[in-house]
C-alpha atoms as a PDB file:
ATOM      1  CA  UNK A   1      55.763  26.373 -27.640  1.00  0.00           C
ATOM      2  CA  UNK A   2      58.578  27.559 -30.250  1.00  0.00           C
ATOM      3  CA  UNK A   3      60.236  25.644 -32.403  1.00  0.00           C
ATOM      4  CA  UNK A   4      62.805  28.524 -33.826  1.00  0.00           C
ATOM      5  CA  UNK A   5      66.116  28.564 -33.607  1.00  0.00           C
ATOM      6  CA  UNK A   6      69.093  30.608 -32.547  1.00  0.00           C
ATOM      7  CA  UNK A   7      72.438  31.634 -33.883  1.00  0.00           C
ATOM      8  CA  UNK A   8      75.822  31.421 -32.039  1.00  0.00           C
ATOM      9  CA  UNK A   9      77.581  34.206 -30.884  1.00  0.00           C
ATOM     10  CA  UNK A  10      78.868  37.442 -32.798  1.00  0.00           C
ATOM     11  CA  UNK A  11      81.866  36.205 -31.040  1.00  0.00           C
ATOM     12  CA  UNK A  12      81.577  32.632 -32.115  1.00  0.00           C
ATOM     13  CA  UNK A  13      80.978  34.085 -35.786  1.00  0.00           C
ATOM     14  CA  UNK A  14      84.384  36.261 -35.610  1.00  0.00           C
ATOM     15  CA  UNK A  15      86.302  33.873 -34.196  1.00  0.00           C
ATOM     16  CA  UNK A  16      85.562  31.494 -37.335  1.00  0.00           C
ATOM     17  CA  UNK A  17      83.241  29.145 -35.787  1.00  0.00           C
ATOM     18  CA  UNK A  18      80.307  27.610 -37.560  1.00  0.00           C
ATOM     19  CA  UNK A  19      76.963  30.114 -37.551  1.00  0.00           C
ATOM     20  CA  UNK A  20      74.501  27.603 -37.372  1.00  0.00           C
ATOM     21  CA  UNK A  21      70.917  27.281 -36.515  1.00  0.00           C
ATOM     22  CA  UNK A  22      70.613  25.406 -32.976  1.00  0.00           C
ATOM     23  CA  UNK A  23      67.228  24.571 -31.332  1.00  0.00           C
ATOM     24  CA  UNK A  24      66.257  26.745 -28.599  1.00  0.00           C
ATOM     25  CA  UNK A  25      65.778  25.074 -24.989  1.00  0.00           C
ATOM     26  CA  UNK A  26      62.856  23.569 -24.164  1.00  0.00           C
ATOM     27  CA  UNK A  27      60.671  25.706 -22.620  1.00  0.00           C
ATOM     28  CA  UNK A  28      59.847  24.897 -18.924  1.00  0.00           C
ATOM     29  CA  UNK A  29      56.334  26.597 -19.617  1.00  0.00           C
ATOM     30  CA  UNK A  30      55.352  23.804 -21.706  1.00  0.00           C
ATOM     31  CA  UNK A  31      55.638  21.130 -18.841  1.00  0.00           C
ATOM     32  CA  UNK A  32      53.537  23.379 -16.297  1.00  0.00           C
ATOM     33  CA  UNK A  33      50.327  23.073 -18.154  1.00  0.00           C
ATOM     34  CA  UNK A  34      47.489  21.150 -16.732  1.00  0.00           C
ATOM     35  CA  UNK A  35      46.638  19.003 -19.711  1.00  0.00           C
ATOM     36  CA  UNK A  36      50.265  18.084 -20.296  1.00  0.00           C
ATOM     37  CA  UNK A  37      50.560  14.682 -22.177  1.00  0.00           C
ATOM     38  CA  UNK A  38      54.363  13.402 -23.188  1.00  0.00           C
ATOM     39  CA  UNK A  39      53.378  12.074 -26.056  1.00  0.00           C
ATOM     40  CA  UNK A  40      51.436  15.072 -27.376  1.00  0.00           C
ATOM     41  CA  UNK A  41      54.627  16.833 -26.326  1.00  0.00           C
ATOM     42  CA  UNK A  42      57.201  14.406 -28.082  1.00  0.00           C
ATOM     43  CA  UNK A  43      55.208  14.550 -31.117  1.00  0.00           C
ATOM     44  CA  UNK A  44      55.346  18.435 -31.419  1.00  0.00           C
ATOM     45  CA  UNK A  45      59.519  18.492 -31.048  1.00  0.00           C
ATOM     46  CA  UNK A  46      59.853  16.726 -34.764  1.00  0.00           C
ATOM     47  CA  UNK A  47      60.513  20.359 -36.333  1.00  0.00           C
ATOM     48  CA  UNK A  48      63.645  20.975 -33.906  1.00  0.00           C
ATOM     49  CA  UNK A  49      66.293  19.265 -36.175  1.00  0.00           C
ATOM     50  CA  UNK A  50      67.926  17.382 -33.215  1.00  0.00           C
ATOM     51  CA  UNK A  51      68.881  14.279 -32.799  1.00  0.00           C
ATOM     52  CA  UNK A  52      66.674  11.836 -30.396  1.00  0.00           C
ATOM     53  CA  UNK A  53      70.176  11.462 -28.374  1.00  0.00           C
ATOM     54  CA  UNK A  54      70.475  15.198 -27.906  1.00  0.00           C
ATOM     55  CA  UNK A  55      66.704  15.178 -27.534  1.00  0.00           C
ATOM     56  CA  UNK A  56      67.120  12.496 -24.572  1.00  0.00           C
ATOM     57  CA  UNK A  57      69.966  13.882 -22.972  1.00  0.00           C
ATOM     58  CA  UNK A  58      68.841  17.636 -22.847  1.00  0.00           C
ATOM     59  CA  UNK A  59      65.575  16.227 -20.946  1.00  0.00           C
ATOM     60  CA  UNK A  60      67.461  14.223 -18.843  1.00  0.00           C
ATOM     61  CA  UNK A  61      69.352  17.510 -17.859  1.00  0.00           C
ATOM     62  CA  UNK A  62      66.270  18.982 -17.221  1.00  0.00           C
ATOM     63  CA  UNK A  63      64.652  16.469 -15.166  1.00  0.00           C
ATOM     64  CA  UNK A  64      67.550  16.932 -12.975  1.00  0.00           C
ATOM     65  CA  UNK A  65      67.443  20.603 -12.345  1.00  0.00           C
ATOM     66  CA  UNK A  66      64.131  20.389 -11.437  1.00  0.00           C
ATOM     67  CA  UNK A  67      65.098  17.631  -8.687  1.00  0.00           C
ATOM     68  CA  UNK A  68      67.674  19.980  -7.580  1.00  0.00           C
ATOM     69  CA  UNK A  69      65.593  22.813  -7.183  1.00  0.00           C
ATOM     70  CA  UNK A  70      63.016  20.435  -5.553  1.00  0.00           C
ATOM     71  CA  UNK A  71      65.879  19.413  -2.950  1.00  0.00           C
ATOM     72  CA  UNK A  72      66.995  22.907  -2.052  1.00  0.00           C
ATOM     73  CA  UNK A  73      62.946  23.814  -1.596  1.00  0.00           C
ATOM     74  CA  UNK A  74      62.982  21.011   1.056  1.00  0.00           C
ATOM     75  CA  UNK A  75      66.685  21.709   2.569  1.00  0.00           C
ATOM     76  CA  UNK A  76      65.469  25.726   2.452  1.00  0.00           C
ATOM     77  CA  UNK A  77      62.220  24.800   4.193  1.00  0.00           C
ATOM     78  CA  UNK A  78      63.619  21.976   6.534  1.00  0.00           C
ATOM     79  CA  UNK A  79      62.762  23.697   9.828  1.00  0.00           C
ATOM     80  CA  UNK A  80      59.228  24.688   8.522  1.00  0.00           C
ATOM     81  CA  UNK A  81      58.604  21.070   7.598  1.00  0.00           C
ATOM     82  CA  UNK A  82      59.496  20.440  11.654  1.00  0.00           C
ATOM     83  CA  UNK A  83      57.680  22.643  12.964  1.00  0.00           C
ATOM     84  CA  UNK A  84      54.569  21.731  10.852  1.00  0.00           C
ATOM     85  CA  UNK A  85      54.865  18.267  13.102  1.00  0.00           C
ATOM     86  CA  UNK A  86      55.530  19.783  16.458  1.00  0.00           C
ATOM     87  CA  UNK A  87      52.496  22.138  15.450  1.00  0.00           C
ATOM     88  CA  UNK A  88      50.233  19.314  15.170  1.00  0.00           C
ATOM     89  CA  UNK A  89      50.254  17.929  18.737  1.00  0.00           C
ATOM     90  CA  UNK A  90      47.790  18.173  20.615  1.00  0.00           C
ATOM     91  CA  UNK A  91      45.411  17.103  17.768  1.00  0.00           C
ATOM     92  CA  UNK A  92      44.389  13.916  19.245  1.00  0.00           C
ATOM     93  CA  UNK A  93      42.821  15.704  21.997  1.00  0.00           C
ATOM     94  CA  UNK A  94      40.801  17.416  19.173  1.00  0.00           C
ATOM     95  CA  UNK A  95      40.058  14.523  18.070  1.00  0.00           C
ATOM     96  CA  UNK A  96      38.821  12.764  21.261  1.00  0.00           C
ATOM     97  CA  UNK A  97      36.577  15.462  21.119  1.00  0.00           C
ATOM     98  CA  UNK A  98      35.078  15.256  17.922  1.00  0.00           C
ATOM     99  CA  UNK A  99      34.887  11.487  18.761  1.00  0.00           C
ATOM    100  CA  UNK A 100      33.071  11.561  22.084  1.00  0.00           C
ATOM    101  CA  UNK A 101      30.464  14.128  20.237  1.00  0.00           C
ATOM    102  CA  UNK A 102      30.114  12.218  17.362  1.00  0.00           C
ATOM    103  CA  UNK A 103      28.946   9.252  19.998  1.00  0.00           C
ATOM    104  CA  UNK A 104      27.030  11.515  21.718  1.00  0.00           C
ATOM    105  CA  UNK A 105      25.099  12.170  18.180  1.00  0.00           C
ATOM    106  CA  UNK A 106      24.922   8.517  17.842  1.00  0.00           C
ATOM    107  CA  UNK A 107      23.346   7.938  20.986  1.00  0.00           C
ATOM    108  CA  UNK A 108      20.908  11.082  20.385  1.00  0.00           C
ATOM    109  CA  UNK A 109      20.136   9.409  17.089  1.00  0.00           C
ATOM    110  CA  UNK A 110      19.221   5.623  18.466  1.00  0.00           C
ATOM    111  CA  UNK A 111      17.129   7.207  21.265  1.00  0.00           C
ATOM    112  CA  UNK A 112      14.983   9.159  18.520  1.00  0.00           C
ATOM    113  CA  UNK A 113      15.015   6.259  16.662  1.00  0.00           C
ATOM    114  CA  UNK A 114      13.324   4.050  19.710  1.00  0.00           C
ATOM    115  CA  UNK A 115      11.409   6.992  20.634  1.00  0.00           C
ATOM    116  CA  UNK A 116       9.780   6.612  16.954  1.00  0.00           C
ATOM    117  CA  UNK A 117       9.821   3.143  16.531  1.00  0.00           C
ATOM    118  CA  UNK A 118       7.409   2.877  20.012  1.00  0.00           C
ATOM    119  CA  UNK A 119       5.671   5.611  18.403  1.00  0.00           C
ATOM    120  CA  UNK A 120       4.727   3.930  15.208  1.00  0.00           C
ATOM    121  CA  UNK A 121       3.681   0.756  17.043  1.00  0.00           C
ATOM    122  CA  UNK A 122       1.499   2.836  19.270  1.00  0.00           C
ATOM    123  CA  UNK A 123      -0.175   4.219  15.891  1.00  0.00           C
ATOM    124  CA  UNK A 124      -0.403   0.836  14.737  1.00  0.00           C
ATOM    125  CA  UNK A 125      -2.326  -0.534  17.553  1.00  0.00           C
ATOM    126  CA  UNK A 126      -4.212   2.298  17.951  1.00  0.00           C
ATOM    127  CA  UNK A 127      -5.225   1.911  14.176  1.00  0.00           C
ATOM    128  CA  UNK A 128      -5.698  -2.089  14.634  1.00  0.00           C
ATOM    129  CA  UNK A 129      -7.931  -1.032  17.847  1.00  0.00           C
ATOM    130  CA  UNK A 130      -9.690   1.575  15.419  1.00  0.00           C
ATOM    131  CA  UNK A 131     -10.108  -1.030  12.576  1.00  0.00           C
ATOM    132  CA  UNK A 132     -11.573  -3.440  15.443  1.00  0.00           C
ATOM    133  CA  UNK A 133     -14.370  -0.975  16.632  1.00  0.00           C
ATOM    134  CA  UNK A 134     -15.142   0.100  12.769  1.00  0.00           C
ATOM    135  CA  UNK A 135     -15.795  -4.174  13.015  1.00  0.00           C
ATOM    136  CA  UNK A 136     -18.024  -4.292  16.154  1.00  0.00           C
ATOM    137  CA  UNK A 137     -19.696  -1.263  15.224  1.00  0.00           C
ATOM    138  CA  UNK A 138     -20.852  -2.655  11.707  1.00  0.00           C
ATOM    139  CA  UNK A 139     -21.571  -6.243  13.640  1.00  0.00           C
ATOM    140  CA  UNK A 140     -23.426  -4.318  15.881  1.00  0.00           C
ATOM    141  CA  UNK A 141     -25.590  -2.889  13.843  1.00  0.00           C
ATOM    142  CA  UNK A 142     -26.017  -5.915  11.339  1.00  0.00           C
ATOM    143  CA  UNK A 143     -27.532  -7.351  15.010  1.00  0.00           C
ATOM    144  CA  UNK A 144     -29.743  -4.668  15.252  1.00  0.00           C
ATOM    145  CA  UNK A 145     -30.714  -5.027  12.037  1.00  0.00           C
ATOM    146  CA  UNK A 146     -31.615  -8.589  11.992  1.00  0.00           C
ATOM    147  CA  UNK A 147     -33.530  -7.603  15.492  1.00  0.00           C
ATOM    148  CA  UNK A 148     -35.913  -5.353  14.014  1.00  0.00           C
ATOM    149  CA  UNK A 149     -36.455  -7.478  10.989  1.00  0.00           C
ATOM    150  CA  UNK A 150     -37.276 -10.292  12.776  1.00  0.00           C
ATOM    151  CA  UNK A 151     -39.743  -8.305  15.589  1.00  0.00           C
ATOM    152  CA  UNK A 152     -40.978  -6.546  12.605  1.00  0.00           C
ATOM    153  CA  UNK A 153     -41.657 -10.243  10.792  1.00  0.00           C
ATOM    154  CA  UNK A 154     -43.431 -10.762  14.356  1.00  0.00           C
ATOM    155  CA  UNK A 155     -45.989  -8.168  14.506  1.00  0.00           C
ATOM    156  CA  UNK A 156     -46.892  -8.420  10.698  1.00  0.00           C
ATOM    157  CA  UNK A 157     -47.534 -12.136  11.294  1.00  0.00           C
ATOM    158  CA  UNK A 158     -48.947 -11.558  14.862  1.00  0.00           C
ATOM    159  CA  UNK A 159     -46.576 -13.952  16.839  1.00  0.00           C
ATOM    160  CA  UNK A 160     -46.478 -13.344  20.089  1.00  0.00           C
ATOM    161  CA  UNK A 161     -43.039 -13.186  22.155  1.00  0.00           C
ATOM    162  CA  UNK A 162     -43.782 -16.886  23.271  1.00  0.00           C
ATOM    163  CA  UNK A 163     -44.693 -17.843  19.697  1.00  0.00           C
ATOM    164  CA  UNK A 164     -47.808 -18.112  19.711  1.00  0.00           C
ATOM    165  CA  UNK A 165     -49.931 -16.293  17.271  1.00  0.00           C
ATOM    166  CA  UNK A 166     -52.505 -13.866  18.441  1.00  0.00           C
ATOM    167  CA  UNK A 167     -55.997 -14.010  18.482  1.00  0.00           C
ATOM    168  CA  UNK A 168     -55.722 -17.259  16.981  1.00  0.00           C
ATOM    169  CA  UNK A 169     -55.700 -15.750  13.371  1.00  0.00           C
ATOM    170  CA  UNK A 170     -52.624 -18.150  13.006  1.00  0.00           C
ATOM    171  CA  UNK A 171     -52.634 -17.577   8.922  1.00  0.00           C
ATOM    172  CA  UNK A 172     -51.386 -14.004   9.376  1.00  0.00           C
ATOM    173  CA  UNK A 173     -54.729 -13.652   6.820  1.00  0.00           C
ATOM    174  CA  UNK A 174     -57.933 -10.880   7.295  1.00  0.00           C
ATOM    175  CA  UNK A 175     -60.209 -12.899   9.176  1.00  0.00           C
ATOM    176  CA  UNK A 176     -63.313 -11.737   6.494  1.00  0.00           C
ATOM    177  CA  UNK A 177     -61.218 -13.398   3.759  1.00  0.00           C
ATOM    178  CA  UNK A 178     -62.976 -16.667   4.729  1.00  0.00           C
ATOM    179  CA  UNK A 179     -66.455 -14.943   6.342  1.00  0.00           C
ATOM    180  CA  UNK A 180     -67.226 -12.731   3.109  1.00  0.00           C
ATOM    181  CA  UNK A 181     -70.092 -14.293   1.109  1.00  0.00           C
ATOM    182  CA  UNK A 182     -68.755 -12.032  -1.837  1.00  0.00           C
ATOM    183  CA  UNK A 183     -66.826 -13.362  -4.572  1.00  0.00           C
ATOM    184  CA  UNK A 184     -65.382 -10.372  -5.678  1.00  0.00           C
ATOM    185  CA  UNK A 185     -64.038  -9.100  -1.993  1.00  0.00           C
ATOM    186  CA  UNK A 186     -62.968 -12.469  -1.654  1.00  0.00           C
ATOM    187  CA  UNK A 187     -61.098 -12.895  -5.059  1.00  0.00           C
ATOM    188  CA  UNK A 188     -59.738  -8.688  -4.077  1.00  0.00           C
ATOM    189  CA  UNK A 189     -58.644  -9.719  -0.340  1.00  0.00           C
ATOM    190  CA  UNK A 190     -56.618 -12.471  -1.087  1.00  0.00           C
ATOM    191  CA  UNK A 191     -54.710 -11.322  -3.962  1.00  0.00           C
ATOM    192  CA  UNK A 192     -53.942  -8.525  -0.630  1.00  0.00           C
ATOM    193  CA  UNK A 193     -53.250 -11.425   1.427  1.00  0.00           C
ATOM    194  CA  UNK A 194     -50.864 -13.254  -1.103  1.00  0.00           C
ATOM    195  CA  UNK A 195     -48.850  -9.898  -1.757  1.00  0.00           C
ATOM    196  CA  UNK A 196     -48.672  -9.451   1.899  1.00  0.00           C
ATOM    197  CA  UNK A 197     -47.135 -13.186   2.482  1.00  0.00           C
ATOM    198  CA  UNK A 198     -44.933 -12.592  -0.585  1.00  0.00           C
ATOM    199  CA  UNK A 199     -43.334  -9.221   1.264  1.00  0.00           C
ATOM    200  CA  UNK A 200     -43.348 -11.211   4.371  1.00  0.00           C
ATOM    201  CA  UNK A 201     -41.115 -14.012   2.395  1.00  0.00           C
ATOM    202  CA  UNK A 202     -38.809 -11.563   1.385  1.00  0.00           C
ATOM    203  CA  UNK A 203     -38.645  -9.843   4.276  1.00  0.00           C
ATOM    204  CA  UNK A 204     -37.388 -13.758   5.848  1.00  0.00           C
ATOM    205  CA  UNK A 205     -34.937 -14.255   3.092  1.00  0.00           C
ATOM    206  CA  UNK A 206     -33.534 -10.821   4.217  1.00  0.00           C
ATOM    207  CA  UNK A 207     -33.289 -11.548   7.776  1.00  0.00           C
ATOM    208  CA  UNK A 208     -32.150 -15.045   6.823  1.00  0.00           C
ATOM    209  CA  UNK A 209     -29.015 -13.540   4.415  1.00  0.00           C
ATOM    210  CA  UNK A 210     -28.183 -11.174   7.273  1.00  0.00           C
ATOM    211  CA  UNK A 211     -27.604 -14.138   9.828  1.00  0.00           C
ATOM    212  CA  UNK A 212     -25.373 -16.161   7.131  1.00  0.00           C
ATOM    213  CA  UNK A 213     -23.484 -12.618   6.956  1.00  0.00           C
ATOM    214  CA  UNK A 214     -22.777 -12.386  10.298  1.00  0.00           C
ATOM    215  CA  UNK A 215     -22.161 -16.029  10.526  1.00  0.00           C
ATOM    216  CA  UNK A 216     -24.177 -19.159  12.346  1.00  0.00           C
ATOM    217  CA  UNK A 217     -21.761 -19.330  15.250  1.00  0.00           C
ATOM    218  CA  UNK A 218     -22.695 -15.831  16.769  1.00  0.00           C
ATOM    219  CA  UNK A 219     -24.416 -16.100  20.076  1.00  0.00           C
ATOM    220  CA  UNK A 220     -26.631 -13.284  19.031  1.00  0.00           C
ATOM    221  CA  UNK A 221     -27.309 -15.467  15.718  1.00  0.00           C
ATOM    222  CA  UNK A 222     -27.708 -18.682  17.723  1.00  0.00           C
ATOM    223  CA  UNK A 223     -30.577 -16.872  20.026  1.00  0.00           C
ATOM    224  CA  UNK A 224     -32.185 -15.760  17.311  1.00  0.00           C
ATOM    225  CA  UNK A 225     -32.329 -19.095  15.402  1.00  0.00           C
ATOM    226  CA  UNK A 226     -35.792 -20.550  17.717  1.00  0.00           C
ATOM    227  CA  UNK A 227     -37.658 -16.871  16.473  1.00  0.00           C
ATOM    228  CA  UNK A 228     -36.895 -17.551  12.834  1.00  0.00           C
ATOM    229  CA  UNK A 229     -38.073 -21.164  13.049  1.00  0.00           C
ATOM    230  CA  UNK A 230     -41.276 -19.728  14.761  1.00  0.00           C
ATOM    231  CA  UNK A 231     -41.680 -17.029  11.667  1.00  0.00           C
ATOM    232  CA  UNK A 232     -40.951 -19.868   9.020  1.00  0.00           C
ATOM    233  CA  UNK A 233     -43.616 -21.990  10.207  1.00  0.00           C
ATOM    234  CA  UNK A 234     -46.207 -19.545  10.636  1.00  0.00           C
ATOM    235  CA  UNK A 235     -45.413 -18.586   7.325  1.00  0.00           C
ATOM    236  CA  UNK A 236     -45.801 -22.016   5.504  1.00  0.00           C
ATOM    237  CA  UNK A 237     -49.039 -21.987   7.799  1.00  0.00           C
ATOM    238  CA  UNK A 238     -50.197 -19.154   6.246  1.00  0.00           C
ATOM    239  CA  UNK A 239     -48.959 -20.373   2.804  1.00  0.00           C
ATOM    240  CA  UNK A 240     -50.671 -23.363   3.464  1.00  0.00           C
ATOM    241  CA  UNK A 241     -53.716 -21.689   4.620  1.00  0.00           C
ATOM    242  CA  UNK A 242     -53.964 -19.378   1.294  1.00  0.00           C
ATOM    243  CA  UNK A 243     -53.137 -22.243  -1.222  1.00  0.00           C
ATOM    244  CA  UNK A 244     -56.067 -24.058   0.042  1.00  0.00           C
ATOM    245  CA  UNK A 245     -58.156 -21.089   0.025  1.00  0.00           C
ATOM    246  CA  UNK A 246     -56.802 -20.306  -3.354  1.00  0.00           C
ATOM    247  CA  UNK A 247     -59.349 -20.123  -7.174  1.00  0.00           C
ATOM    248  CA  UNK A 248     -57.743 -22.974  -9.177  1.00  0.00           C
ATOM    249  CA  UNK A 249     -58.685 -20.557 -12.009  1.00  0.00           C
ATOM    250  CA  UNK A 250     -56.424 -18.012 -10.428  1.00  0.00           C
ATOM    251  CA  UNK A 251     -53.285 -19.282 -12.127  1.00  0.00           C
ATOM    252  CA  UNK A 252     -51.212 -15.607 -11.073  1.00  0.00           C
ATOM    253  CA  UNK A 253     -52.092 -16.058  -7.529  1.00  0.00           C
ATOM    254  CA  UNK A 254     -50.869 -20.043  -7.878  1.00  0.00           C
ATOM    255  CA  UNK A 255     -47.879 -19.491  -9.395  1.00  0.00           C
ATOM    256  CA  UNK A 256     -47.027 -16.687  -6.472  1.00  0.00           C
ATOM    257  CA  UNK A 257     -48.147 -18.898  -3.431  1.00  0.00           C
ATOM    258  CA  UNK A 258     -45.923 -21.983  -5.480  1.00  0.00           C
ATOM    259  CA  UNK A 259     -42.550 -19.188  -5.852  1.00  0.00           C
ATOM    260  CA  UNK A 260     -42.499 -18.492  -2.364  1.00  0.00           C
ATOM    261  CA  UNK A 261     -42.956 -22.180  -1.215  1.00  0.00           C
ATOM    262  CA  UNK A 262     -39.524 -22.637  -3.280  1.00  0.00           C
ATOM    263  CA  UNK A 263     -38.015 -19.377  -2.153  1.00  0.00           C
ATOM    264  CA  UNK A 264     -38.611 -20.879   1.377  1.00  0.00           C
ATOM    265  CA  UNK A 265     -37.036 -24.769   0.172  1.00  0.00           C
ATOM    266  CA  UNK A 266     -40.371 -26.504   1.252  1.00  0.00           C
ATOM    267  CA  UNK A 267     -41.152 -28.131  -1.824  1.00  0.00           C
ATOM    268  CA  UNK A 268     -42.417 -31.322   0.221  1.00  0.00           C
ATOM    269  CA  UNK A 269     -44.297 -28.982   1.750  1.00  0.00           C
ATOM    270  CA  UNK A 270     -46.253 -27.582  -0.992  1.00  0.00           C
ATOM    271  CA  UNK A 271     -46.543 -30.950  -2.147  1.00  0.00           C
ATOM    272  CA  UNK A 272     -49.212 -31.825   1.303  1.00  0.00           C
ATOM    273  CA  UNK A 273     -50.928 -28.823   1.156  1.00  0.00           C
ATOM    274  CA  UNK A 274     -51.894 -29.883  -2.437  1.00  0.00           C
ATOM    275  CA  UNK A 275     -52.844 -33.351  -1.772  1.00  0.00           C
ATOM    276  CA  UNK A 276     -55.235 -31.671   1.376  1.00  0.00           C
ATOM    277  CA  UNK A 277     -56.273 -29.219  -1.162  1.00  0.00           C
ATOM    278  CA  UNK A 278     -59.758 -29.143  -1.774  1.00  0.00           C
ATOM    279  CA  UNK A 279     -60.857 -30.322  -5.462  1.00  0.00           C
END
């Protein structure tokens, strides 16, 4: 904006009035822009040599031309201004319209939204069902496994299905162990023998681990509990059998026969055979 000045009139100037500098109008221009700020404004008019009463009153003037030319835009534009109200009826018909589709949507939206809720609890039982087979699958083959330990336990220490033990070789042991008359093959067949029992002992604590896995309360477990009492007995029979049978110089073979008695918690046991033990 300018802050020059103007001179009066050639007129003015013949006529004898004063020649003077006067500050130009204020420029409408300078109100129109978008970052307009009065006191930015204000502060810019100090170079206009005006007093603040002439300063107040010419704004004042302005102020009110531009609410006259505001009033005679509406009085020029009255009937426009009418008609933009008759124009707009009808509009609630519009929106009726937009509001019954909008509930339409809505309704659209919830029946998705049950449709996919029903859908994620069908995935989630399915996957519960899923997780439930991966279960009985793994149980089922634990049982199997336990099975085919224990029938396998069975034939190595020849008990029969009844539990009895067959050909009445009831220490599981070669039957020339005791026959041979030679010191050596009887020194060789039952360090054999004792390596035999001690897989046979670890093959029970196996089978016995297995059925604490799968827990005591199965009925599988339960049926099975008779065939490892059978296979524990035989096996502290044959134990039994092999201590007494044992070299007391033969410390290695001692100390086996004497770990699997405690691998087996018989220590009372092992405590008999000893006393029965021949000198």
């Amino acid at each position: 904006m300018s802050n020059g000045f103007f001179l009066g009139d050639s007129d003015n100037s013949d006529s004898g009035e004063d020649n003077l500098p006067y500050p130009k109008p204020l420029s409408r221009a300078a109100f129109l822009t978008q970052d307009f700020d009065p006191a930015t404004y204000l502060s810019s008019l100090r170079n206009r040599h005006q007093t603040l009463e002439d300063l107040r009153a010419e704004l004042r003037t302005r102020n009110q031309d531009i609410s006259k030319e505001l009033l005679d835009l509406v009085n020029e534009n009255y009937q426009d201004f009418l008609s933009l109200g008759s124009s707009l009826q009808g509009g609630d018909e519009k929106v009726q319209e937009v509001r019954l589709g909008l509930l339409g949507f809505r309704r659209e939206i919830e029946a998705l939204k049950t449709k996919v809720d029903g859908r994620r609890r069908e995935v989630e039982d399915l996957i519960a069902q899923r997780r439930d087979v991966r279960r009985q699958m793994q149980l089922g083959r634990a049982l199997l496994d336990i099975d085919y330990r224990l029938g396998e336990l069975e034939r190595n220490l020849m008990i029969k299905s009844n539990g009895l033990v067959e050909d009445g070789n009831a220490d599981g042991l070669d039957g020339d162990m005791s026959e041979s008359d030679d010191e050596s093959e009887n020194g060789q067949e039952a360090t054999t023998s004792t390596s035999c029992l001690d897989r046979h002992v670890r093959q029970y604590l196996l089978t016995r681990r297995a059925m604490d896995r799968v827990g005591p309360d199965h009925p599988s477990i339960v049926h099975q509990v008779a065939r490892m009492a059978k296979v524990k007995n035989t096996l502290l029979l044959d134990l039994g059998n092999a201590l007494r049978q044992s070299s007391s110089r033969d410390d290695q073979q001692m100390t086996r026969l004497l770990a699997a008695y405690r691998d087996l918690g018989e220590p009372q046991e092992v405590l008999k055979v000893l006393r029965e033990r021949k000198p």
